[in-house]
N, C-alpha and C. Protein backbone atom coordinates (compact mmCIF):
# COMPACT_ATOMS: atom_id res chain seq x y z
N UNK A 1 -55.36 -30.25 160.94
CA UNK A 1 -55.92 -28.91 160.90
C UNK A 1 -55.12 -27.96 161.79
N UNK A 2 -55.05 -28.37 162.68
CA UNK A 2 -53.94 -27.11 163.98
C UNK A 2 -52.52 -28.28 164.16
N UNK A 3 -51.65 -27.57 164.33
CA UNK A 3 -50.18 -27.32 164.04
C UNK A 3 -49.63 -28.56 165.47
N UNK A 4 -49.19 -29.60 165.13
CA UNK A 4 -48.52 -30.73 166.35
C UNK A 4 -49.23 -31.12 167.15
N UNK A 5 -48.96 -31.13 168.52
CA UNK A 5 -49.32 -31.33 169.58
C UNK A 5 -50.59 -30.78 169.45
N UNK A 6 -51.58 -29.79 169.42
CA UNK A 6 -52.88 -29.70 169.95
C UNK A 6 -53.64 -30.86 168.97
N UNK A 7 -53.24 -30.94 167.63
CA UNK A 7 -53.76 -31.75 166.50
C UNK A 7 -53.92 -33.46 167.50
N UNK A 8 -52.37 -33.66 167.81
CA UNK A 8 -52.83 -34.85 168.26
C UNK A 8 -53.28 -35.01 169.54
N UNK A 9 -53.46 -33.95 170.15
CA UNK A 9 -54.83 -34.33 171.46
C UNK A 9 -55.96 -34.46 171.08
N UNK A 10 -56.56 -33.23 170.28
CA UNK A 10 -57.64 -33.66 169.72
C UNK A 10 -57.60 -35.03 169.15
N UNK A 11 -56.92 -35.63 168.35
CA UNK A 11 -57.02 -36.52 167.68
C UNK A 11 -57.36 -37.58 168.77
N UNK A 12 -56.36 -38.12 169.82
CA UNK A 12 -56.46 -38.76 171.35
C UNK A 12 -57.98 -38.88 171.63
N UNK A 13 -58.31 -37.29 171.77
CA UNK A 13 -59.59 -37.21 172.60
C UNK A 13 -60.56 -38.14 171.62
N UNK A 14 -60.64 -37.69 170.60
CA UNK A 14 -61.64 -38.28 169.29
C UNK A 14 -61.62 -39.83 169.61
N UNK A 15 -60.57 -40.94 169.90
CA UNK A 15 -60.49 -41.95 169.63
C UNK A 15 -61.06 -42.77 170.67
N UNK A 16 -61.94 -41.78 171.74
CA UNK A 16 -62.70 -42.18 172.80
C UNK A 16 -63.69 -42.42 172.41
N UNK A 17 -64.94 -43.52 172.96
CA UNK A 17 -66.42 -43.47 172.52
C UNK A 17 -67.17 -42.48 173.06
N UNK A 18 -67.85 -42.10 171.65
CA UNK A 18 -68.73 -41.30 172.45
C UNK A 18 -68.44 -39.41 172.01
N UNK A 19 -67.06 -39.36 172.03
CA UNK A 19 -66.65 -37.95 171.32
C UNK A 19 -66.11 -37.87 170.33
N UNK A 20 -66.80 -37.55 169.10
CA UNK A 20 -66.76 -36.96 168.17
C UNK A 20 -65.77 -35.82 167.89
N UNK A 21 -65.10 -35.55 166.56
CA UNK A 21 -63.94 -34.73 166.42
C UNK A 21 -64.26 -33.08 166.96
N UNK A 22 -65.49 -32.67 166.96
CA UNK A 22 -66.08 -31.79 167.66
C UNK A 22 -66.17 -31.31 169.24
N UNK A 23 -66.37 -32.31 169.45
CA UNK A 23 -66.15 -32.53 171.19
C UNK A 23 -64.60 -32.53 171.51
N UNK A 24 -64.18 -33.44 170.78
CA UNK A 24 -62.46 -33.36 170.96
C UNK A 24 -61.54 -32.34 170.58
N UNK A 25 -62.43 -31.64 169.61
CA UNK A 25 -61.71 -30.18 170.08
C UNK A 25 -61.69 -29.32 170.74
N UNK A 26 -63.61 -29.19 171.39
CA UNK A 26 -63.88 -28.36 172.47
C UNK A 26 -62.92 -28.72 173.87
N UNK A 27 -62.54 -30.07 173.71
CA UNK A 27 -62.46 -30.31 174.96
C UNK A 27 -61.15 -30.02 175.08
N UNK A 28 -60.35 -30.11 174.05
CA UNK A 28 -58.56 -29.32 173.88
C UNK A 28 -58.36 -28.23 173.71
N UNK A 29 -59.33 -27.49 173.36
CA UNK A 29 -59.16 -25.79 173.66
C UNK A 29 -60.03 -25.58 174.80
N UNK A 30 -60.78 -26.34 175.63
CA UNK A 30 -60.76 -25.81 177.19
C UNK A 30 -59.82 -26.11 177.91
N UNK A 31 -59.06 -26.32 177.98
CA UNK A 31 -57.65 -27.29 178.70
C UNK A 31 -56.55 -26.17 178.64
N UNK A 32 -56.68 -25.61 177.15
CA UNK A 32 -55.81 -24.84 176.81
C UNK A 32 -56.02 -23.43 177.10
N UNK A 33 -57.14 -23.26 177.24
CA UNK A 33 -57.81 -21.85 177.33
C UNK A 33 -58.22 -21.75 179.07
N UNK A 34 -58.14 -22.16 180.09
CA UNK A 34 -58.16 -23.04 181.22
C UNK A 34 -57.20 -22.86 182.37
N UNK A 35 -56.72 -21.96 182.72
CA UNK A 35 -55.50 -21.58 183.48
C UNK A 35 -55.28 -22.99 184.37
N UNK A 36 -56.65 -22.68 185.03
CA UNK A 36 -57.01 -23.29 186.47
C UNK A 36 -57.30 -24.87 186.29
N UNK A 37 -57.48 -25.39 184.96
CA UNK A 37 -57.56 -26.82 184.69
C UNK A 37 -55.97 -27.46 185.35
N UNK A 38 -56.61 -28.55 185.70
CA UNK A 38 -55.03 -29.11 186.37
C UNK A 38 -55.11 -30.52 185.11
N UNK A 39 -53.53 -30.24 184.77
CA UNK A 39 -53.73 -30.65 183.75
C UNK A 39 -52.98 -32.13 184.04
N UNK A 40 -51.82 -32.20 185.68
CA UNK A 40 -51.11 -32.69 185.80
C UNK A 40 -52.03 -33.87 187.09
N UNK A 41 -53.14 -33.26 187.03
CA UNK A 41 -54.16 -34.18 188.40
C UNK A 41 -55.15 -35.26 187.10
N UNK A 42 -55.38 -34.72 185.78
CA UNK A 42 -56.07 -35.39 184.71
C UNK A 42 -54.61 -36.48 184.16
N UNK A 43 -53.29 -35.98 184.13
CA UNK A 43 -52.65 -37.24 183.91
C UNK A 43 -51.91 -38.43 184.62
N UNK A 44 -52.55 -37.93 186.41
CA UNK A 44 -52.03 -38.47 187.10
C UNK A 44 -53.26 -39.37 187.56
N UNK A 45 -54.42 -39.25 186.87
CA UNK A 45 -55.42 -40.54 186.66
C UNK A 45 -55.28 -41.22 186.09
N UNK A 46 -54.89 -40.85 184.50
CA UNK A 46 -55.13 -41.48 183.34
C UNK A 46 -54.26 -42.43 183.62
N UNK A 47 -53.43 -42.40 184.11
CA UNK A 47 -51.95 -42.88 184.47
C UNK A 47 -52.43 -44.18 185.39
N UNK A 48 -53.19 -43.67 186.55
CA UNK A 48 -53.13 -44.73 187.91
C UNK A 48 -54.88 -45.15 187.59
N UNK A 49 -55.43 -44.89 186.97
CA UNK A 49 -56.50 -45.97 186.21
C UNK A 49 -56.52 -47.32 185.92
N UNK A 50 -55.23 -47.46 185.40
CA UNK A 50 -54.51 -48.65 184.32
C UNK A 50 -54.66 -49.46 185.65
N UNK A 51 -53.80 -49.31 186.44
CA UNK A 51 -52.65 -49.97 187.91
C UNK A 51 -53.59 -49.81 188.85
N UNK A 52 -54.59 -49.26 189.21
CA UNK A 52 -55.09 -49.36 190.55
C UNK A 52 -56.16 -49.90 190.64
N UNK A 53 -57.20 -49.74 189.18
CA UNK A 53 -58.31 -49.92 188.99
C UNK A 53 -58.02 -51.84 188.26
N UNK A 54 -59.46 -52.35 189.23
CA UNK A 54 -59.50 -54.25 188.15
C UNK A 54 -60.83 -54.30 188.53
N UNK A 55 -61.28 -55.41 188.25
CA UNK A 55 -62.37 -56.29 188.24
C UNK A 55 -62.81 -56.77 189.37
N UNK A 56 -63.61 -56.25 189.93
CA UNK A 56 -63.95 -57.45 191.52
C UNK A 56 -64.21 -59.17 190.93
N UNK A 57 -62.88 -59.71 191.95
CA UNK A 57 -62.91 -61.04 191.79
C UNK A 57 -64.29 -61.84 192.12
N UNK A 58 -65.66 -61.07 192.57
CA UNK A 58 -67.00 -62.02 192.89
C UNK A 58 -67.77 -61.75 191.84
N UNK A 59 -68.16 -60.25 191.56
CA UNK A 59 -69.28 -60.17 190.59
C UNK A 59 -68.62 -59.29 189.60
N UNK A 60 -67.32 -58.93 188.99
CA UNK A 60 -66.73 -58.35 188.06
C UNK A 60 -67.18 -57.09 187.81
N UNK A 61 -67.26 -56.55 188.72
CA UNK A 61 -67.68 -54.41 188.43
C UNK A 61 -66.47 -54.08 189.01
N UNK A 62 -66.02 -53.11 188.65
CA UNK A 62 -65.02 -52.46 188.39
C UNK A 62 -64.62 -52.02 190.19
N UNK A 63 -63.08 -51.90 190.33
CA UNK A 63 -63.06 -51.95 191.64
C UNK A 63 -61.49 -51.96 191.75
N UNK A 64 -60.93 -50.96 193.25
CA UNK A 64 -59.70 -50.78 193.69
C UNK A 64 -59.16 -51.40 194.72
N UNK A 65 -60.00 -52.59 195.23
CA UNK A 65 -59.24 -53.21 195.97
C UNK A 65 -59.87 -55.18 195.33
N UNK A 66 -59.58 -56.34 195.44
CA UNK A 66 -60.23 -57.51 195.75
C UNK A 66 -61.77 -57.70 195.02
N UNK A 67 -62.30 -56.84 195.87
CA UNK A 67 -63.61 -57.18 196.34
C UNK A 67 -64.13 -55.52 195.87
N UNK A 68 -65.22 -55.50 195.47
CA UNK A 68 -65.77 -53.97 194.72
C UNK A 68 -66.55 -53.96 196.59
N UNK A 69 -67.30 -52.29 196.47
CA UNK A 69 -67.66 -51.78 197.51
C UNK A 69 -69.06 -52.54 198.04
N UNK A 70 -69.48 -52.94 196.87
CA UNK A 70 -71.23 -53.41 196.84
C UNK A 70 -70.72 -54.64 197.20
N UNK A 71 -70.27 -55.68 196.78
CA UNK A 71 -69.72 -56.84 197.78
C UNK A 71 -69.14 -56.80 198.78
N UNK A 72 -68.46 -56.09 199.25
CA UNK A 72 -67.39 -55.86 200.46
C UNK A 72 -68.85 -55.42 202.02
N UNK A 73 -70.04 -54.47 201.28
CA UNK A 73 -71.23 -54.15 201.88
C UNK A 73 -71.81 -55.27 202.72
N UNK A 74 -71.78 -55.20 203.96
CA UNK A 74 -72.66 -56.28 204.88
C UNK A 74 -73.97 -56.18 204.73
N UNK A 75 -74.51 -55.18 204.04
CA UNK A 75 -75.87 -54.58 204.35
C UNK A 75 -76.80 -55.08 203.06
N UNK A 76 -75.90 -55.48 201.99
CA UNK A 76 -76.44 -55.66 200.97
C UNK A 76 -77.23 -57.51 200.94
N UNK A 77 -78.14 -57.66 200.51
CA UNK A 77 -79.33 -59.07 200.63
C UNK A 77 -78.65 -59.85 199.68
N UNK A 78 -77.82 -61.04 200.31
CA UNK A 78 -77.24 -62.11 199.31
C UNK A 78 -78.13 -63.10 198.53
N UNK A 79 -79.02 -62.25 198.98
CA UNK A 79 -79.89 -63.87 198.43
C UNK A 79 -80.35 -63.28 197.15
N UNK A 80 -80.10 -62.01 196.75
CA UNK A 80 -80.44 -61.31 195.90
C UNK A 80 -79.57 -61.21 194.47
N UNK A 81 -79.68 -61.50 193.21
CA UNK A 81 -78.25 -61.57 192.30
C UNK A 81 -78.57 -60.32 191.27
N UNK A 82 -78.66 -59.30 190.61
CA UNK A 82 -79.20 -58.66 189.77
C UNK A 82 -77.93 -58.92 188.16
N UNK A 83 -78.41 -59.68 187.47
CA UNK A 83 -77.07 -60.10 186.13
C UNK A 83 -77.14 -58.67 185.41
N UNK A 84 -76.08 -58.30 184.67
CA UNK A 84 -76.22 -57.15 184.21
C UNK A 84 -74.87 -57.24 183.02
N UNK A 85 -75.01 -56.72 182.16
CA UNK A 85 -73.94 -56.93 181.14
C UNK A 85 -72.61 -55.63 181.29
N UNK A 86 -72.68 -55.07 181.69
CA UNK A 86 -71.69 -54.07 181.71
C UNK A 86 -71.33 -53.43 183.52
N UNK A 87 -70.34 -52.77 184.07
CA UNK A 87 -69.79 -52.14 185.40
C UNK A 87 -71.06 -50.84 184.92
N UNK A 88 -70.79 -50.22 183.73
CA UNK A 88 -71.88 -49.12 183.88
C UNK A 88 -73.36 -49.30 184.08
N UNK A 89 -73.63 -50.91 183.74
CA UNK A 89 -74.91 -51.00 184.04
C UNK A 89 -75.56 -50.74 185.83
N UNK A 90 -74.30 -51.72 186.62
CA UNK A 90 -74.22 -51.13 187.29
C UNK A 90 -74.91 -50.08 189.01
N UNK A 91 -74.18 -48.86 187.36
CA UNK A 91 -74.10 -47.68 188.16
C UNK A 91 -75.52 -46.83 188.41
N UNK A 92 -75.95 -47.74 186.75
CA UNK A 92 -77.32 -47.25 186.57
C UNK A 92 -78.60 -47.45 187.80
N UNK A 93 -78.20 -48.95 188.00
CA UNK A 93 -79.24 -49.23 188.43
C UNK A 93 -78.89 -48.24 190.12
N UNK A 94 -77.52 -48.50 190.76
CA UNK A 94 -77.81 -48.05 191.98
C UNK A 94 -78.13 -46.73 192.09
N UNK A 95 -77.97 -45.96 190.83
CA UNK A 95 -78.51 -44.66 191.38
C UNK A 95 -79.96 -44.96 191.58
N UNK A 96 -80.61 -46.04 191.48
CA UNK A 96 -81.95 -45.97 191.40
C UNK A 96 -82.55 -45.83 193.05
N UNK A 97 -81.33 -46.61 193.55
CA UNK A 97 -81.56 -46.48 194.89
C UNK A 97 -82.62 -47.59 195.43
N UNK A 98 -83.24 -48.35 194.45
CA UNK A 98 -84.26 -49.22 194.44
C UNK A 98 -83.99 -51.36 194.87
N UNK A 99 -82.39 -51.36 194.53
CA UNK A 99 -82.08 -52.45 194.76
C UNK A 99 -80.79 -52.66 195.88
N UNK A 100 -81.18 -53.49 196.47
CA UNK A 100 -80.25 -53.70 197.77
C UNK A 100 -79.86 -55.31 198.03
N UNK A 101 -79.89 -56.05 196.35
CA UNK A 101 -78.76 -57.29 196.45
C UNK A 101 -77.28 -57.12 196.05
N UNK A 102 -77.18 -58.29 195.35
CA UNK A 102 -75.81 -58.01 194.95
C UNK A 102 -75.81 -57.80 193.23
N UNK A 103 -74.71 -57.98 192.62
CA UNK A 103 -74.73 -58.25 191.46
C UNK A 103 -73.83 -58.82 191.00
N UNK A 104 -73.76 -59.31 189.54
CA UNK A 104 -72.92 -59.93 188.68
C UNK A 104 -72.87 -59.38 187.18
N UNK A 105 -71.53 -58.82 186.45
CA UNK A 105 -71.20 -58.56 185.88
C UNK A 105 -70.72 -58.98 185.04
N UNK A 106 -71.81 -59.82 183.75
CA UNK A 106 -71.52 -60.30 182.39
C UNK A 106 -70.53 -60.23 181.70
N UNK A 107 -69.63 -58.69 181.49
CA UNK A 107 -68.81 -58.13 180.29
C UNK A 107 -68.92 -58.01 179.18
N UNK A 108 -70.54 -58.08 178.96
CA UNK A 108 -70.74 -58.17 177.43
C UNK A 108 -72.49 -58.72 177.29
N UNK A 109 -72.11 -59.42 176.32
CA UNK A 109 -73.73 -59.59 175.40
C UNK A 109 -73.51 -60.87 174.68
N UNK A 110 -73.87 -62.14 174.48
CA UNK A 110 -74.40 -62.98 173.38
C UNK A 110 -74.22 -62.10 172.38
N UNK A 111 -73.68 -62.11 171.20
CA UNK A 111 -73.74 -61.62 170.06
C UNK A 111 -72.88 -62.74 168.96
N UNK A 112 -73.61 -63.22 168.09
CA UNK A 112 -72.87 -64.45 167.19
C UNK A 112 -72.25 -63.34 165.93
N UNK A 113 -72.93 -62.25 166.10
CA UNK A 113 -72.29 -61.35 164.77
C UNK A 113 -71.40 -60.71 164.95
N UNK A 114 -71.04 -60.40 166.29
CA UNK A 114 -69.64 -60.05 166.95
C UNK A 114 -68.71 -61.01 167.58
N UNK A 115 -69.18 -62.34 166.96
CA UNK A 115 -68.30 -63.59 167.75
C UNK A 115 -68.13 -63.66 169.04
N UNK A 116 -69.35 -63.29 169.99
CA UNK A 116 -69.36 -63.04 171.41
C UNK A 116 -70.40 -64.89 171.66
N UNK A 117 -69.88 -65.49 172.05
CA UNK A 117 -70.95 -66.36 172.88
C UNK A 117 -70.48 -66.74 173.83
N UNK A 118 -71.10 -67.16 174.75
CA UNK A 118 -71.64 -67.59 175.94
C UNK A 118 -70.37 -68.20 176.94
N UNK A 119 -69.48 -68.62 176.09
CA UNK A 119 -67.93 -69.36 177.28
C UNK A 119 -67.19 -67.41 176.82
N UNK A 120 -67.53 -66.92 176.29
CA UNK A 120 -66.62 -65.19 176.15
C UNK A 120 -67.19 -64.43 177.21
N UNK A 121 -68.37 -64.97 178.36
CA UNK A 121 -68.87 -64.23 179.22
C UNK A 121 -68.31 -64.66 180.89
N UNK A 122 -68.55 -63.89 181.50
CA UNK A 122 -68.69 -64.53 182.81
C UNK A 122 -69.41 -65.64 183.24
N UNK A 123 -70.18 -66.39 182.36
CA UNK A 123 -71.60 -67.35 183.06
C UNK A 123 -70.78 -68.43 183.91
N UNK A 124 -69.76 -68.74 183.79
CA UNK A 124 -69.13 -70.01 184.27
C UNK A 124 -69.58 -69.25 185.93
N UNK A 125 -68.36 -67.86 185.91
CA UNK A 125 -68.80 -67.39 187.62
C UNK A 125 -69.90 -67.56 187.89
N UNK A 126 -70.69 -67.03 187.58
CA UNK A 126 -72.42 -66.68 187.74
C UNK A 126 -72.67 -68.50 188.39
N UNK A 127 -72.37 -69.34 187.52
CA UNK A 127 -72.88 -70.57 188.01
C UNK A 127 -72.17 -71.05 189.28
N UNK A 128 -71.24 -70.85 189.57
CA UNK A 128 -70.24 -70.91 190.78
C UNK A 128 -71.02 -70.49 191.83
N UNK A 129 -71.09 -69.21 191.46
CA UNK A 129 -72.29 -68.30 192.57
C UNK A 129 -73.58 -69.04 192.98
N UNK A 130 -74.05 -69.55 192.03
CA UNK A 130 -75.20 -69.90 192.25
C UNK A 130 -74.85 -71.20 192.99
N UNK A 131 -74.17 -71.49 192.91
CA UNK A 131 -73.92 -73.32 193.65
C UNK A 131 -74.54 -73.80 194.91
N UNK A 132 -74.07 -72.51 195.93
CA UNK A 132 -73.93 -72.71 197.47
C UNK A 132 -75.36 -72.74 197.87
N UNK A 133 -76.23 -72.41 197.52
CA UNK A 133 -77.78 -72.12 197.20
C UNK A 133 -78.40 -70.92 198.59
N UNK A 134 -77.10 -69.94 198.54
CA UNK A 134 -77.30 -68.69 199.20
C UNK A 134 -78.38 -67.95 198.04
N UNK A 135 -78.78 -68.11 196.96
CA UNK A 135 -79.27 -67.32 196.26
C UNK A 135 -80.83 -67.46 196.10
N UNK A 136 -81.42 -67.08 195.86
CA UNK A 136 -83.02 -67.32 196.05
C UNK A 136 -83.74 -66.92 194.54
N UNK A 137 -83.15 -65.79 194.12
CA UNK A 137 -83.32 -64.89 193.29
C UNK A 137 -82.73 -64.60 191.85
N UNK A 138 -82.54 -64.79 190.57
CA UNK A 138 -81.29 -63.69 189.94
C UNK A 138 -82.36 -63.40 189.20
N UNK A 139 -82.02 -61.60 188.48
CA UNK A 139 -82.92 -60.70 188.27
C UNK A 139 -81.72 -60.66 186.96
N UNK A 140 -82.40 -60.85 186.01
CA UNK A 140 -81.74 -60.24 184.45
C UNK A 140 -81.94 -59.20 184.28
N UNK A 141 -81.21 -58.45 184.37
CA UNK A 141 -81.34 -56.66 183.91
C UNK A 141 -80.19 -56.71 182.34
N UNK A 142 -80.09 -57.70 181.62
CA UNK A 142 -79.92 -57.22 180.27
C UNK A 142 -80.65 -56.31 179.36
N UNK A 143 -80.01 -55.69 178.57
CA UNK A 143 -80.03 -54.46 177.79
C UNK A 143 -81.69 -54.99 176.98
N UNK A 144 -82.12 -54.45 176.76
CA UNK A 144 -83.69 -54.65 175.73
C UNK A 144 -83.20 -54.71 174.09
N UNK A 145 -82.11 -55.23 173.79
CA UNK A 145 -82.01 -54.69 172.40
C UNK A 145 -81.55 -56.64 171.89
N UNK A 146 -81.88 -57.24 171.24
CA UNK A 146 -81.54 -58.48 170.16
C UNK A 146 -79.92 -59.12 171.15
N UNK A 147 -78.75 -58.77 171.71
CA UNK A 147 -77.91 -59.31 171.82
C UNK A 147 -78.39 -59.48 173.47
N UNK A 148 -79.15 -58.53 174.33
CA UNK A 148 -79.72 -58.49 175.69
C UNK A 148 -80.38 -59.54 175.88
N UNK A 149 -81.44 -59.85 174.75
CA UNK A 149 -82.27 -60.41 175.30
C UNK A 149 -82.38 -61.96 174.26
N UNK A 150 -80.87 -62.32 174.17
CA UNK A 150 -80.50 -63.68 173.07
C UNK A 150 -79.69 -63.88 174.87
N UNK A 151 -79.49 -62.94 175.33
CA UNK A 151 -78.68 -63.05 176.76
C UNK A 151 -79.32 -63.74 177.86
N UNK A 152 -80.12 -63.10 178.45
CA UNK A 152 -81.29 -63.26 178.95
C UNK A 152 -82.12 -64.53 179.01
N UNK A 153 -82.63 -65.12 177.64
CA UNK A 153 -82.97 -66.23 177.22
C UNK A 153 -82.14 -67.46 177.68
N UNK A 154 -80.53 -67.49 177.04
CA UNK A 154 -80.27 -68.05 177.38
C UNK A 154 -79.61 -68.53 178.92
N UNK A 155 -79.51 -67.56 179.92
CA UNK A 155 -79.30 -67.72 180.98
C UNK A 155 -80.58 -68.39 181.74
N UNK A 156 -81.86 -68.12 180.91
CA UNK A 156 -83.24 -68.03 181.88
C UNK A 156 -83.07 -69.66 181.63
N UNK A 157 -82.89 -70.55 180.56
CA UNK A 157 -82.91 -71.39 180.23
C UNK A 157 -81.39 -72.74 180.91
N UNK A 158 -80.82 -71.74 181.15
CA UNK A 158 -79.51 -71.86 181.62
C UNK A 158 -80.10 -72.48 183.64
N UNK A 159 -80.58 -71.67 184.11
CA UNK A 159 -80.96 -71.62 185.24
C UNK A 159 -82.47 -71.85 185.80
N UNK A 160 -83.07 -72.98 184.93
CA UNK A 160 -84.62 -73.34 185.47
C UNK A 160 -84.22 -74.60 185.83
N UNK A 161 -83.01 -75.31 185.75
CA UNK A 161 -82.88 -76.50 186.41
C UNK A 161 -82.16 -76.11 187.88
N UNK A 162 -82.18 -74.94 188.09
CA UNK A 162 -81.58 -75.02 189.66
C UNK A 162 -83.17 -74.00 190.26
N UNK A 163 -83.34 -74.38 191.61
CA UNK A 163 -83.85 -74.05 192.66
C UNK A 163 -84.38 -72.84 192.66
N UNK A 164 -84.48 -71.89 191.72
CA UNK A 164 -83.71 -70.36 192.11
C UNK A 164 -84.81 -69.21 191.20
N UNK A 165 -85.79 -68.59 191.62
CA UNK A 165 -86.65 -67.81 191.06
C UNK A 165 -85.72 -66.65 189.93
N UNK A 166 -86.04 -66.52 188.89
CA UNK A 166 -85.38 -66.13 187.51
C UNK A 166 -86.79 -65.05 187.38
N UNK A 167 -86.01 -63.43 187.18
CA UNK A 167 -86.83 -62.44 186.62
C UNK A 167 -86.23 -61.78 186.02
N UNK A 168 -86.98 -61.00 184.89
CA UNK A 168 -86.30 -59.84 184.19
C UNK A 168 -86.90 -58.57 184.15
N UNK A 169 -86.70 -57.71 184.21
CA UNK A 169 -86.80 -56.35 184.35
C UNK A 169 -87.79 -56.02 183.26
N UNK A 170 -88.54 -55.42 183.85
CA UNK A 170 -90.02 -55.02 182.79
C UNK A 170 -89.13 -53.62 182.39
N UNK A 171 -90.27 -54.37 180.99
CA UNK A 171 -89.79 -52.63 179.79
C UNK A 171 -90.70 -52.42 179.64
N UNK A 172 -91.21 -51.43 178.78
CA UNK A 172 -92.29 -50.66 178.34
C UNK A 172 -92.17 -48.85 178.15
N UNK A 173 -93.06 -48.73 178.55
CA UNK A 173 -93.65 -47.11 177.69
C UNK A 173 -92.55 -46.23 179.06
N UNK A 174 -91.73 -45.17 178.51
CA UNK A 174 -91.34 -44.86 179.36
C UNK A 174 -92.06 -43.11 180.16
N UNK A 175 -91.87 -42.84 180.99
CA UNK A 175 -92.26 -41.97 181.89
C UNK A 175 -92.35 -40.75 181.05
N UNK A 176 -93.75 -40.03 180.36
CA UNK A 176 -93.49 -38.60 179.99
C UNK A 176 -93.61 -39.23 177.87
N UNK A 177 -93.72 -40.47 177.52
CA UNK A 177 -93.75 -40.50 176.25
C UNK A 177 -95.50 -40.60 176.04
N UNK A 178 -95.30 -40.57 174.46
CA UNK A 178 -95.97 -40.59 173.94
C UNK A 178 -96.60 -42.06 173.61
N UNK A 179 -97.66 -42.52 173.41
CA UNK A 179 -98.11 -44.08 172.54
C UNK A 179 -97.99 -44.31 171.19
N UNK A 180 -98.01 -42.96 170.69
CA UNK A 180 -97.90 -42.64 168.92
C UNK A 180 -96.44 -42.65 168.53
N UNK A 181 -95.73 -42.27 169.31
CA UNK A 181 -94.24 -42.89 169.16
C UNK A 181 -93.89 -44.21 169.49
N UNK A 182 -94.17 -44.74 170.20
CA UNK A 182 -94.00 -46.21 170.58
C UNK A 182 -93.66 -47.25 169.28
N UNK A 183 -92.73 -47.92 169.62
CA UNK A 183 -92.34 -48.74 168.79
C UNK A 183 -93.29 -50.31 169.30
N UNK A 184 -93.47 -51.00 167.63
CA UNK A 184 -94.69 -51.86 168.24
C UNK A 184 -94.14 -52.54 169.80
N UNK A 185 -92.21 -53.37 169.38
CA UNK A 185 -92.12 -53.95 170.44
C UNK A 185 -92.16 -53.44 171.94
N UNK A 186 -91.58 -52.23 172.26
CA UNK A 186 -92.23 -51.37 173.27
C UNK A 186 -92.99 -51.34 173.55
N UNK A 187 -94.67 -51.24 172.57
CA UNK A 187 -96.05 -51.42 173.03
C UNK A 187 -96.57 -52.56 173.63
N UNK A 188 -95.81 -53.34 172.66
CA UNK A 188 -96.26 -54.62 172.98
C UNK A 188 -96.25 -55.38 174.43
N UNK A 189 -94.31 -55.10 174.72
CA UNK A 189 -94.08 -55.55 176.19
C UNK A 189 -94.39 -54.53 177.32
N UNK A 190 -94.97 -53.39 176.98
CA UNK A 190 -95.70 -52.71 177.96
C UNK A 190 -97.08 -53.43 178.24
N UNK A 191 -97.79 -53.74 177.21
CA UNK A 191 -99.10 -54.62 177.51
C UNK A 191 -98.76 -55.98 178.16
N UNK A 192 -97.81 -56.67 177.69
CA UNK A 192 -97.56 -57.70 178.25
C UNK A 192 -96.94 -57.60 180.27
N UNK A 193 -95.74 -56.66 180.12
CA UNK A 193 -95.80 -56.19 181.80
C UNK A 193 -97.37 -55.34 182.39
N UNK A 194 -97.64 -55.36 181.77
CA UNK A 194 -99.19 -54.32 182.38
C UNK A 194 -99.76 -55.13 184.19
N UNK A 195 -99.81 -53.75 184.95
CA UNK A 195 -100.13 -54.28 186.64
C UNK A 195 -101.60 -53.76 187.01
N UNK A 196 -101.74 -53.89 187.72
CA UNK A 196 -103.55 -53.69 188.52
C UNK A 196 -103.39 -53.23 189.10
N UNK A 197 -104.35 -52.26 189.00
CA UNK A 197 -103.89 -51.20 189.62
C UNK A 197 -105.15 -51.04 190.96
């Protein structure tokens, strides 16, 4: 549609998740339209992303040195494990501000329809971890959706022969919805987490 080079930024931008050929154009005619955009500080990330950024060698979230910041943390409760399938999961939870163990970083999901199982994950680490019997705790915070919770299952099942209290993160009705929207399974495991109040 537009003439060389802007065509194939947009095009670039598009081939990201998440932005649409719409977005990827807004986002190449702000750049362009943009005096003050630094255009040479956006490719001098994109660039040192690749090379600076890896995997923390303990619980695999994303990280610039060894060891990510939340492990490297003295302050954080080892006895604590929170499993989680993704670095963005994460991010999620600490903005919560609510958990102060550690974590471990899956890379994924159980999925047999995406040829994902169980030796394609981290679990081997996870069991390593668990060995030393510093752990007291691991908290499944997998995703609520069929590949989360084929995840979940099998780790819970994975880990009732060791020592080690196994929880998962209550779902249910969320903050500000409706019950008439509720999907049955939503309803359902809201009744099932239900507390006394």
């Amino acid at each position: 549609m537009y003439d060389g080079i802007v065509q194939e930024l947009i095009d670039e931008f598009g081939r990201l998740p998440g932005i649409g050929p719409k977005s990827a154009q807004r986002i190449t005619f702000h750049i362009l339209q943009t005096p003050t955009f630094d255009v040479a500080r956006l490719a001098e990330l994109l660039s040192d992303i690749r090379t600076r950024v890896r995997f923390c060698e303990v619980c695999g979230n994303v990280a610039e040195q060894d060891r990510c910041a939340i492990c490297r943390d003295p302050r954080r409760n080892p006895a604590l494990i929170c499993v989680v399938e993704d670095a963005k999961d994460v991010a999620a939870i600490e903005r919560t501000r609510e958990f102060r163990g550690l974590y471990h970083v899956l890379g994924g999901a159980i999925s047999p329809i995406a040829g994902v199982g169980p030796d394609d994950l981290r679990i081997a680490q996870l069991m390593t971890r668990l060995a030393d019997g510093t752990v007291q705790e691991v908290i499944l915070a997998t995703n609520p959706n069929l590949e989360g919770e084929a995840t979940a299952s099998y780790l819970s099942r994975l880990l009732t022969t060791m020592q080690i209290t196994v929880s998962r993160l209550a779902s249910g009705l969320p903050v500000g919805g409706d019950l008439e929207y509720a999907d049955e399974v939503t309803l359902g495991r809201a009744f099932e987490g239900r507390r006394v109040l």
